[in-house]
PDB file of N, CA and C in Angstrom:
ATOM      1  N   UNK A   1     -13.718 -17.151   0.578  1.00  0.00           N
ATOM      2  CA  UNK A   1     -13.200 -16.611   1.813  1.00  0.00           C
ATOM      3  C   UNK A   1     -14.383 -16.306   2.734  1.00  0.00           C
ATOM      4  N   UNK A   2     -14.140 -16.797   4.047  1.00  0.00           N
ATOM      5  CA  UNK A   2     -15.590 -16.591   4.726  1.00  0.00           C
ATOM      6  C   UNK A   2     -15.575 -15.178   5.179  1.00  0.00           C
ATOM      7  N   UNK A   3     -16.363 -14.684   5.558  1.00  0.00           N
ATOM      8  CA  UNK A   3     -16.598 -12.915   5.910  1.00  0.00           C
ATOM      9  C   UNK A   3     -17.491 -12.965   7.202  1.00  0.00           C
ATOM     10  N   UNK A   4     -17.120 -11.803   8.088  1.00  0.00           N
ATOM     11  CA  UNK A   4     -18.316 -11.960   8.994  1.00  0.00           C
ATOM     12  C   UNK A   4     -18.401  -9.883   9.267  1.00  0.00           C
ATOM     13  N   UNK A   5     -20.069 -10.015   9.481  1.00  0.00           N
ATOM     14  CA  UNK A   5     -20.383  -8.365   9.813  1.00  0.00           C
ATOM     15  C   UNK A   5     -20.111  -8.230  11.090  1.00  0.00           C
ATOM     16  N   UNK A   6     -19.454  -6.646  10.957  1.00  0.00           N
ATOM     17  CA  UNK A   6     -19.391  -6.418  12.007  1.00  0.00           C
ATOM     18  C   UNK A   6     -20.008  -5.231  12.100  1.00  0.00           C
ATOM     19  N   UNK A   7     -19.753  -4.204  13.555  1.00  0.00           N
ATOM     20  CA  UNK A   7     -20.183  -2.979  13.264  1.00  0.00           C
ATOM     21  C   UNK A   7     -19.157  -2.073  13.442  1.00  0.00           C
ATOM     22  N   UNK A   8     -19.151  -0.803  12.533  1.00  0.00           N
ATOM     23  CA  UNK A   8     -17.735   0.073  13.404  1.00  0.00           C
ATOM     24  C   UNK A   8     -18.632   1.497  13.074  1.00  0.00           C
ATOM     25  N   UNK A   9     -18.080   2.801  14.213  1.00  0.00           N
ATOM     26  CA  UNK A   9     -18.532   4.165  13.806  1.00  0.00           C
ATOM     27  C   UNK A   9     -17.180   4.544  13.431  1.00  0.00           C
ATOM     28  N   UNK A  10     -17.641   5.322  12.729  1.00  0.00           N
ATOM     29  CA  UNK A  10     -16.606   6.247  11.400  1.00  0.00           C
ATOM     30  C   UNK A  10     -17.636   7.369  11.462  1.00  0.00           C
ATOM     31  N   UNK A  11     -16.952   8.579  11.552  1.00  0.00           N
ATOM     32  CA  UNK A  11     -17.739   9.664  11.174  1.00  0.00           C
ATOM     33  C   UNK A  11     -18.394  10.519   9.854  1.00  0.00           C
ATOM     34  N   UNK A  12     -19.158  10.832   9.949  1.00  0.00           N
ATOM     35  CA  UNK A  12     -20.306  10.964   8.945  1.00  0.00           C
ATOM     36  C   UNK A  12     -19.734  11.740   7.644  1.00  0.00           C
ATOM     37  N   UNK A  13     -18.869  12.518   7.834  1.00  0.00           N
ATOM     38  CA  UNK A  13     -18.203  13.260   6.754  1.00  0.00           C
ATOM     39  C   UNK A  13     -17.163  12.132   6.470  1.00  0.00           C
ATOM     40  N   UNK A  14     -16.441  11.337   6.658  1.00  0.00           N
ATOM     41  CA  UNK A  14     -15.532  10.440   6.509  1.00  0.00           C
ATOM     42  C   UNK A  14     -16.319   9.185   5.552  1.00  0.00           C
ATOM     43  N   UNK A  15     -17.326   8.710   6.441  1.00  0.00           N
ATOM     44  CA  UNK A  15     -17.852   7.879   5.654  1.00  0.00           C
ATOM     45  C   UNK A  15     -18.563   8.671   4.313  1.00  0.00           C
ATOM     46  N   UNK A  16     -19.263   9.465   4.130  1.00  0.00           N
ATOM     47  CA  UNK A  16     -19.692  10.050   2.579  1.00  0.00           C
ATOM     48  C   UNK A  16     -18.374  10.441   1.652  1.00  0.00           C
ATOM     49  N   UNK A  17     -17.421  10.612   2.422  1.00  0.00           N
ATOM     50  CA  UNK A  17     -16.074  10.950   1.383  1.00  0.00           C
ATOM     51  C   UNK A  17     -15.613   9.168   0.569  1.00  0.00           C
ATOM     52  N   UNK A  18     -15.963   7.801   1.660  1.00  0.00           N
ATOM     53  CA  UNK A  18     -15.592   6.576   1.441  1.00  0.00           C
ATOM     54  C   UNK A  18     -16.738   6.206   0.468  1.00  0.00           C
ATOM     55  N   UNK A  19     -18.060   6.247   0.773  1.00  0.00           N
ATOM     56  CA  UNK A  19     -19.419   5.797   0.178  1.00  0.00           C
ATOM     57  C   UNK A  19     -19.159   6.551  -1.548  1.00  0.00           C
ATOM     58  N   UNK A  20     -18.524   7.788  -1.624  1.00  0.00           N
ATOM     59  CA  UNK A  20     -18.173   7.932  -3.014  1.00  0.00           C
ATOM     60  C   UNK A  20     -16.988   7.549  -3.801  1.00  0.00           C
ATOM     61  N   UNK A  21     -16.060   7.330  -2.733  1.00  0.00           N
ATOM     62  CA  UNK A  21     -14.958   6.189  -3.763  1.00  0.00           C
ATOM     63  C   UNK A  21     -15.242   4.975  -4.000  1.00  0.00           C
ATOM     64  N   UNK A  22     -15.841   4.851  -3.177  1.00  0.00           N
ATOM     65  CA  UNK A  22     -15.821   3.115  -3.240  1.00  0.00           C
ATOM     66  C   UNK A  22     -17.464   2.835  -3.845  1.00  0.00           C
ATOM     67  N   UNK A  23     -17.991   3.672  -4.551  1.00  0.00           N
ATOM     68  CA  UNK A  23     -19.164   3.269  -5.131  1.00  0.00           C
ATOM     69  C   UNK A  23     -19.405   2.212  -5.865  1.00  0.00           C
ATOM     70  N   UNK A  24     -18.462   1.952  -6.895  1.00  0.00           N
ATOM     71  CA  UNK A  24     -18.546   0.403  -7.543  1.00  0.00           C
ATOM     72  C   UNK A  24     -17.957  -0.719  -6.972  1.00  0.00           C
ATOM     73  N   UNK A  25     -17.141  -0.813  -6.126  1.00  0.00           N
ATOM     74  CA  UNK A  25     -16.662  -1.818  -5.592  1.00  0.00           C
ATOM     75  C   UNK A  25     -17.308  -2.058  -4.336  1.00  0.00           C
ATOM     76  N   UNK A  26     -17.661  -1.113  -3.403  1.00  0.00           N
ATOM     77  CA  UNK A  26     -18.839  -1.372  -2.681  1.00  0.00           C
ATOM     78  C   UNK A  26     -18.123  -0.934  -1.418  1.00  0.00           C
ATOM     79  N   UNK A  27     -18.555  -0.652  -0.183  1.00  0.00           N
ATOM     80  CA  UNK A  27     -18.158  -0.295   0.885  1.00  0.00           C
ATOM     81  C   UNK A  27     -17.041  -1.515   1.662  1.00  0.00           C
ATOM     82  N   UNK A  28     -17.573  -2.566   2.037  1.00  0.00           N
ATOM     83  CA  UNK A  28     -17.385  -3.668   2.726  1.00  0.00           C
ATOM     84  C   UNK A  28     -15.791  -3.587   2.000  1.00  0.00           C
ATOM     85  N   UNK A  29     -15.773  -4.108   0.119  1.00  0.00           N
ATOM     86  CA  UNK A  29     -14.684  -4.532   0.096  1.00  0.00           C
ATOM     87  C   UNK A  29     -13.440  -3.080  -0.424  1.00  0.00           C
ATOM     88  N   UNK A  30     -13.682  -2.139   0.284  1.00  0.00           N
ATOM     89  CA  UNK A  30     -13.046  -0.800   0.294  1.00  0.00           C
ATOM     90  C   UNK A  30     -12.476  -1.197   1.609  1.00  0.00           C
ATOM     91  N   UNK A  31     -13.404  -1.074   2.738  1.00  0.00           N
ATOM     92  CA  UNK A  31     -12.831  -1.202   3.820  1.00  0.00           C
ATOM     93  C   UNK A  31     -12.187  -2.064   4.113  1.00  0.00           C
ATOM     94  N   UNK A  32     -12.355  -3.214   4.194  1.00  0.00           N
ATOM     95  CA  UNK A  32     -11.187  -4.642   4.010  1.00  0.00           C
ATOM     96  C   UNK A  32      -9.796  -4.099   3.568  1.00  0.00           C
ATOM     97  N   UNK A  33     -10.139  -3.960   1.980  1.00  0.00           N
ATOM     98  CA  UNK A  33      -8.916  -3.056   1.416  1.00  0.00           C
ATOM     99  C   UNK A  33      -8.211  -2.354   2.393  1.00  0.00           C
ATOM    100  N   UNK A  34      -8.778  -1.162   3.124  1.00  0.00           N
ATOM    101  CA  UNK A  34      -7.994  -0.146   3.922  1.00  0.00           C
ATOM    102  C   UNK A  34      -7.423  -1.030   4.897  1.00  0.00           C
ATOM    103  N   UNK A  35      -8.030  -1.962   5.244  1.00  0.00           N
ATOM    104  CA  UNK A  35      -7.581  -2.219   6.751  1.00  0.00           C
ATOM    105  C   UNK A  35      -6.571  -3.424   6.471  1.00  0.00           C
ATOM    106  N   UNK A  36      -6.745  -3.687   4.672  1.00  0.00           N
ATOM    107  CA  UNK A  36      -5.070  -4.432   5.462  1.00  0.00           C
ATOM    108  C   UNK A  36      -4.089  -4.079   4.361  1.00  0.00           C
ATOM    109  N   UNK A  37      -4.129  -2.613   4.036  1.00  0.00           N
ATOM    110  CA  UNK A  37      -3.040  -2.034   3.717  1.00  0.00           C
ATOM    111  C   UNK A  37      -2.632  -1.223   5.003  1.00  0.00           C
ATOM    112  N   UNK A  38      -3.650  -0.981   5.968  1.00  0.00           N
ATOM    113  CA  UNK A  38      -2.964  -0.555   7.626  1.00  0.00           C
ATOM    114  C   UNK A  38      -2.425  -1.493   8.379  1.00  0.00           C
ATOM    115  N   UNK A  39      -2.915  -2.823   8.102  1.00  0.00           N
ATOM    116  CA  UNK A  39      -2.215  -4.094   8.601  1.00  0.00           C
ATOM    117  C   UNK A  39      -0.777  -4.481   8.299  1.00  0.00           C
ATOM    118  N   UNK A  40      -0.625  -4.544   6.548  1.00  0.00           N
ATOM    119  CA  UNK A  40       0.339  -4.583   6.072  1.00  0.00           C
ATOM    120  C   UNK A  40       1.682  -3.466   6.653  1.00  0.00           C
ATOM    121  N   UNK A  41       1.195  -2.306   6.400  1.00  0.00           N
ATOM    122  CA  UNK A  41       1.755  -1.070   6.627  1.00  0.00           C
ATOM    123  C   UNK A  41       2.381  -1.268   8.195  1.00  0.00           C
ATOM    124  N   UNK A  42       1.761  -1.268   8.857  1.00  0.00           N
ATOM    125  CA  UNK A  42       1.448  -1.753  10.638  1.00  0.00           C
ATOM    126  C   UNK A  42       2.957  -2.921  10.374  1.00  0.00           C
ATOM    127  N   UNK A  43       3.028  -3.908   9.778  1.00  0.00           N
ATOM    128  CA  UNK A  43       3.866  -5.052   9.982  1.00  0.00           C
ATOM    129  C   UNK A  43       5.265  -4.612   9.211  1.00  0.00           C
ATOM    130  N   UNK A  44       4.701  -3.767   8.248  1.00  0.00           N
ATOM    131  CA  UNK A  44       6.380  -3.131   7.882  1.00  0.00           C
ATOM    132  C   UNK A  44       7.376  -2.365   8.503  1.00  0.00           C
ATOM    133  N   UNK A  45       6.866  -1.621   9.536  1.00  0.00           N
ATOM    134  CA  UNK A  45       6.743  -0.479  10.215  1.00  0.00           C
ATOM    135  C   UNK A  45       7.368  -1.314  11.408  1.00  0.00           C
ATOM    136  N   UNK A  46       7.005  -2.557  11.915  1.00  0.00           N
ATOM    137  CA  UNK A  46       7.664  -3.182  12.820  1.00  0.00           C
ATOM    138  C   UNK A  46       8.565  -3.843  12.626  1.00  0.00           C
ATOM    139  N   UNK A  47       8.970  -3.894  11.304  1.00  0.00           N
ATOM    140  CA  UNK A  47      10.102  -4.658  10.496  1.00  0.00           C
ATOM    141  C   UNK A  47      11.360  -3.669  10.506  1.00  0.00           C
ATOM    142  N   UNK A  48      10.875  -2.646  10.419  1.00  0.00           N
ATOM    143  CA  UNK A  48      11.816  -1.261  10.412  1.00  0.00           C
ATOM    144  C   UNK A  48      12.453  -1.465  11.495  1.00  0.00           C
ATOM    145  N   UNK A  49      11.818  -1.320  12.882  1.00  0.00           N
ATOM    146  CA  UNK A  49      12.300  -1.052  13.544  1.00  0.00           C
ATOM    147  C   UNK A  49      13.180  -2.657  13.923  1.00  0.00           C
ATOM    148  N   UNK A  50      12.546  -3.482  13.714  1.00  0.00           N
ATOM    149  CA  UNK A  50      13.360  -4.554  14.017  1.00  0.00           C
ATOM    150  C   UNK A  50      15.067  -4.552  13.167  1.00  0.00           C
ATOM    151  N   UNK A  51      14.961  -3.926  12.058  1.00  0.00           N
ATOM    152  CA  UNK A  51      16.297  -3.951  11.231  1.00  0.00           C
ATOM    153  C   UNK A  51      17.221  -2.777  11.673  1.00  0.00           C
ATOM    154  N   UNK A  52      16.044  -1.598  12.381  1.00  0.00           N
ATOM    155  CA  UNK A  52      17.047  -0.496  13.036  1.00  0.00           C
ATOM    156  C   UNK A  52      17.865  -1.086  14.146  1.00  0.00           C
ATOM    157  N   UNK A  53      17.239  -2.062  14.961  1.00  0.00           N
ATOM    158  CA  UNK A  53      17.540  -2.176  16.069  1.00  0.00           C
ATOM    159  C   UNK A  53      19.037  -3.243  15.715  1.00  0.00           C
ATOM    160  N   UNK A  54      19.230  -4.085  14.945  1.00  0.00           N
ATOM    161  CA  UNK A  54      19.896  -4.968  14.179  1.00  0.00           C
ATOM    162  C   UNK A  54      20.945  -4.123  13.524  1.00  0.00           C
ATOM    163  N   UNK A  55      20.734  -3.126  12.588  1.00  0.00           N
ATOM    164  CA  UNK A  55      21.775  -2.827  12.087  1.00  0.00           C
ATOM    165  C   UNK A  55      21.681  -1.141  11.925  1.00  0.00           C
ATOM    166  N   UNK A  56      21.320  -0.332  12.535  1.00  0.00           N
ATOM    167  CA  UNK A  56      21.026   0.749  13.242  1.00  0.00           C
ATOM    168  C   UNK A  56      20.385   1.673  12.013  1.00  0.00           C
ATOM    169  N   UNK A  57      19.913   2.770  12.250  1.00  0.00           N
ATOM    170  CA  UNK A  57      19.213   3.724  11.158  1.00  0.00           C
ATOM    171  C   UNK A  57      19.837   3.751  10.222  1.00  0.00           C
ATOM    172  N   UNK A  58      18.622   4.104   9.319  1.00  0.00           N
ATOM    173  CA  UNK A  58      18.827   4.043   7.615  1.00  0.00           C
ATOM    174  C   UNK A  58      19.354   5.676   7.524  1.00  0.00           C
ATOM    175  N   UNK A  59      20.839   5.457   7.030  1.00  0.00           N
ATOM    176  CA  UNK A  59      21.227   6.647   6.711  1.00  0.00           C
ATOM    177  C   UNK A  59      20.941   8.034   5.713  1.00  0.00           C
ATOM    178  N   UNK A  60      21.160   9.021   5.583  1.00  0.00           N
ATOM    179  CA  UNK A  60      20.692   9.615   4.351  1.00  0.00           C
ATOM    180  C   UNK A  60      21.039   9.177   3.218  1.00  0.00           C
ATOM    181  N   UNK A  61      21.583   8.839   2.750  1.00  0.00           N
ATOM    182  CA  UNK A  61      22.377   8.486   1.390  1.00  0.00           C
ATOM    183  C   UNK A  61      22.011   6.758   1.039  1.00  0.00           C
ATOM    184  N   UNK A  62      21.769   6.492   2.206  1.00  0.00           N
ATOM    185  CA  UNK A  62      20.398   4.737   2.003  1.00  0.00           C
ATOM    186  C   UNK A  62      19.443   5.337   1.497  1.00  0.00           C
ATOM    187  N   UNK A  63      18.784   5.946   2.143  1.00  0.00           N
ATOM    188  CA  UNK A  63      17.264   6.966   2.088  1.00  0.00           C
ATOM    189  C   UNK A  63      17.120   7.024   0.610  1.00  0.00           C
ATOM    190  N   UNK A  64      18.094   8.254  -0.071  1.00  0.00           N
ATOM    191  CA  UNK A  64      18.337   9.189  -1.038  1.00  0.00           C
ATOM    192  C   UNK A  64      18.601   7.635  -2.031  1.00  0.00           C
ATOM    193  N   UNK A  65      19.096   6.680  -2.019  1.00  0.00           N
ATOM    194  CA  UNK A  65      19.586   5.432  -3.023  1.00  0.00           C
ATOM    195  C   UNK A  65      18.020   4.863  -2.828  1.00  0.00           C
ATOM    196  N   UNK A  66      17.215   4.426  -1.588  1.00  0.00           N
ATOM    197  CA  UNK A  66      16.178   3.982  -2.176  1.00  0.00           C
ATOM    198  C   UNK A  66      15.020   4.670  -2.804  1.00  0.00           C
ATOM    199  N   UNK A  67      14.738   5.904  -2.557  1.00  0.00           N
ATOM    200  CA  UNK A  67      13.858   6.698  -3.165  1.00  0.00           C
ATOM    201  C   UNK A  67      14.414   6.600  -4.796  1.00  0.00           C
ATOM    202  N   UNK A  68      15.381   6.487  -4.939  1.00  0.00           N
ATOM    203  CA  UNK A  68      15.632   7.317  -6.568  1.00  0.00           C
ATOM    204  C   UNK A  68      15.656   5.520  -7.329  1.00  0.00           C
ATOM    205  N   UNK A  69      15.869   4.183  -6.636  1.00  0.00           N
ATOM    206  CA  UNK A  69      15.321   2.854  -6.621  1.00  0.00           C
ATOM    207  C   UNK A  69      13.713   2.936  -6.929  1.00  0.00           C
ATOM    208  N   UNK A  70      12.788   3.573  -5.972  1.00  0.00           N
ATOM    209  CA  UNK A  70      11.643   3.415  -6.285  1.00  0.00           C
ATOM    210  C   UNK A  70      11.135   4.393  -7.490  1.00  0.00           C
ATOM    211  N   UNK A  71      11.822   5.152  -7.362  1.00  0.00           N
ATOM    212  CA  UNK A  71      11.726   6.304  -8.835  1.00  0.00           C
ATOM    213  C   UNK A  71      11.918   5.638 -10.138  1.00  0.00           C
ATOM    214  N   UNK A  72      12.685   4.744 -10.149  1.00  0.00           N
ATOM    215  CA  UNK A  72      12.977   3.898 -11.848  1.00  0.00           C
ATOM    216  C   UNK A  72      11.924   2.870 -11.355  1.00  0.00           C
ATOM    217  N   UNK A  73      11.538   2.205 -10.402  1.00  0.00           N
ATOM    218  CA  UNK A  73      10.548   1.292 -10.698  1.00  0.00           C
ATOM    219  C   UNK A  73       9.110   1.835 -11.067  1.00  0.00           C
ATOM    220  N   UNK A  74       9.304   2.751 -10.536  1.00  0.00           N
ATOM    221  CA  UNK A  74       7.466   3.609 -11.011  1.00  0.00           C
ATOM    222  C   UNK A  74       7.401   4.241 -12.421  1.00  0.00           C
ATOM    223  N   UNK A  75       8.633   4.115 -12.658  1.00  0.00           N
ATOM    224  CA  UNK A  75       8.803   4.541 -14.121  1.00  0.00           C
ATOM    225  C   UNK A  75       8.167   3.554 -14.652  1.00  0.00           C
ATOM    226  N   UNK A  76       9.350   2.225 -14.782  1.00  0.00           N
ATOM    227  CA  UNK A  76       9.663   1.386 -15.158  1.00  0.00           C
ATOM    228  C   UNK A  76       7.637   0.373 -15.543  1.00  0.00           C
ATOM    229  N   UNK A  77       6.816   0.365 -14.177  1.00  0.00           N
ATOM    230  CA  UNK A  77       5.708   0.148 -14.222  1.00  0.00           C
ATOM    231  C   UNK A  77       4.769   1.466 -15.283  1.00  0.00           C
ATOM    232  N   UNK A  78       5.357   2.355 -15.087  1.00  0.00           N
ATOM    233  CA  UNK A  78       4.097   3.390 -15.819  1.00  0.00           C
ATOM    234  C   UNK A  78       4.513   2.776 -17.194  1.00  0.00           C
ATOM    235  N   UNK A  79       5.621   2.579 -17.476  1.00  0.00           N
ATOM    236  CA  UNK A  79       5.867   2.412 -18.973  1.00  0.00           C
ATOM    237  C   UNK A  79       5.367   0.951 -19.750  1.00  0.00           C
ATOM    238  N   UNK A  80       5.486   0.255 -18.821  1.00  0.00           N
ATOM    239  CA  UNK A  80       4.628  -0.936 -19.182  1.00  0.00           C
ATOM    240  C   UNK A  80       3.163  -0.913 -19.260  1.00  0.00           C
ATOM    241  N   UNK A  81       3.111  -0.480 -18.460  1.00  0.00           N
ATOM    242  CA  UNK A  81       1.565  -0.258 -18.437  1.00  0.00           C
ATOM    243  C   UNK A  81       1.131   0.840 -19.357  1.00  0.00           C
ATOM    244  N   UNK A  82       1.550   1.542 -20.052  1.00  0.00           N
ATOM    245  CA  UNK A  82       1.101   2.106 -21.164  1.00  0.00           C
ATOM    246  C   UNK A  82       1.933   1.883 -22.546  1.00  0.00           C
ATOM    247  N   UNK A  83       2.400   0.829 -22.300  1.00  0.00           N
ATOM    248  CA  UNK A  83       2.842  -0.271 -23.508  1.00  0.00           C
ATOM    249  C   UNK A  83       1.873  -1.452 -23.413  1.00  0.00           C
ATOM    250  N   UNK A  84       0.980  -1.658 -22.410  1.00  0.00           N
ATOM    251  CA  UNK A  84       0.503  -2.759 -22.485  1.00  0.00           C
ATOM    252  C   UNK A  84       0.860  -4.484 -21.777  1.00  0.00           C
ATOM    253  N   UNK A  85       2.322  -4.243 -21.861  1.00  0.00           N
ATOM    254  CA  UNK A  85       2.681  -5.244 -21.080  1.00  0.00           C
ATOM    255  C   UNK A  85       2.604  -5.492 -19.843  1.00  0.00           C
ATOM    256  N   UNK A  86       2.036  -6.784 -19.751  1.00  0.00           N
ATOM    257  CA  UNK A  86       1.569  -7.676 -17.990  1.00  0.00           C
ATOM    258  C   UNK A  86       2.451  -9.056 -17.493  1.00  0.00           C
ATOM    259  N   UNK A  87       3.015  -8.961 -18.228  1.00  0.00           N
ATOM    260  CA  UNK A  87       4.496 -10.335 -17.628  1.00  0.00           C
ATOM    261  C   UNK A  87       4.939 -10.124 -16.450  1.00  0.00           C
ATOM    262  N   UNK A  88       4.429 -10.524 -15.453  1.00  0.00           N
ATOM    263  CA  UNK A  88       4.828 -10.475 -14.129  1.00  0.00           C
ATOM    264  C   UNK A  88       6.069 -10.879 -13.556  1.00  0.00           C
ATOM    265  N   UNK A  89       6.712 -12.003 -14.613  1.00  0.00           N
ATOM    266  CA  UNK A  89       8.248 -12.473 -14.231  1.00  0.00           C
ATOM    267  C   UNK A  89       9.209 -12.066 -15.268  1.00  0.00           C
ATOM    268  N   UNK A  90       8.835 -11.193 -15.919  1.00  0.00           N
ATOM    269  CA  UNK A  90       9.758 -10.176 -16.569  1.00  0.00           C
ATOM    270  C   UNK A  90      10.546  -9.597 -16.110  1.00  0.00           C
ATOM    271  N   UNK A  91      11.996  -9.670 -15.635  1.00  0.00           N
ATOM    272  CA  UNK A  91      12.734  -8.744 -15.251  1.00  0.00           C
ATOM    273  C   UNK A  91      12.447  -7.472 -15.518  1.00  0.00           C
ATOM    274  N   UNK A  92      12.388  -6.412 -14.526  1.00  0.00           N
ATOM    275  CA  UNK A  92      12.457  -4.668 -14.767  1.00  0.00           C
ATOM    276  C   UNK A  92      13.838  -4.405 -15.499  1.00  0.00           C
TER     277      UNK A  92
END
């Protein structure tokens, strides 16, 4: 993948809080990381609104059904993952 430097300011307490997470993986590919889970995030976020606008707000009881949806899948992953299993086309 080609890469190119750039420059950005980030402030000095911000960056020493980043320079210690990202110590083994390295700055560059931390920040990449961040910026396109804000990218990603950024394009979901406009997806929202495109489906509000389509089929109008997500009600409480949508809300309350997908949270307790993502609640058995985070299970569902913790438990594999401390069983060991990595089958990616494994049905949950």
């Amino acid at each position: 993948m080609a890469t190119k430097k750039v420059t950005v300011t980030i402030p000095e307490d911000l960056l020493d809080e980043i320079r210690a997470d990202a110590a083994e993986r390295g700055l560059s590919a931390y920040v990449a990381e961040a910026l396109r889970f804000k990218r990603d995030r950024d394009r979901l976020l406009e997806l929202v609104g495109w489906l509000q606008e389509e089929h109008g707000p997500v009600t409480e009881d949508e809300h309350v059904a997908a949270l307790d949806e993502l609640e058995d899948l985070d299970a569902e992953h913790e438990r594999r993952r401390a069983s060991g299993q990595h089958n990616a086309g494994e049905a949950a």
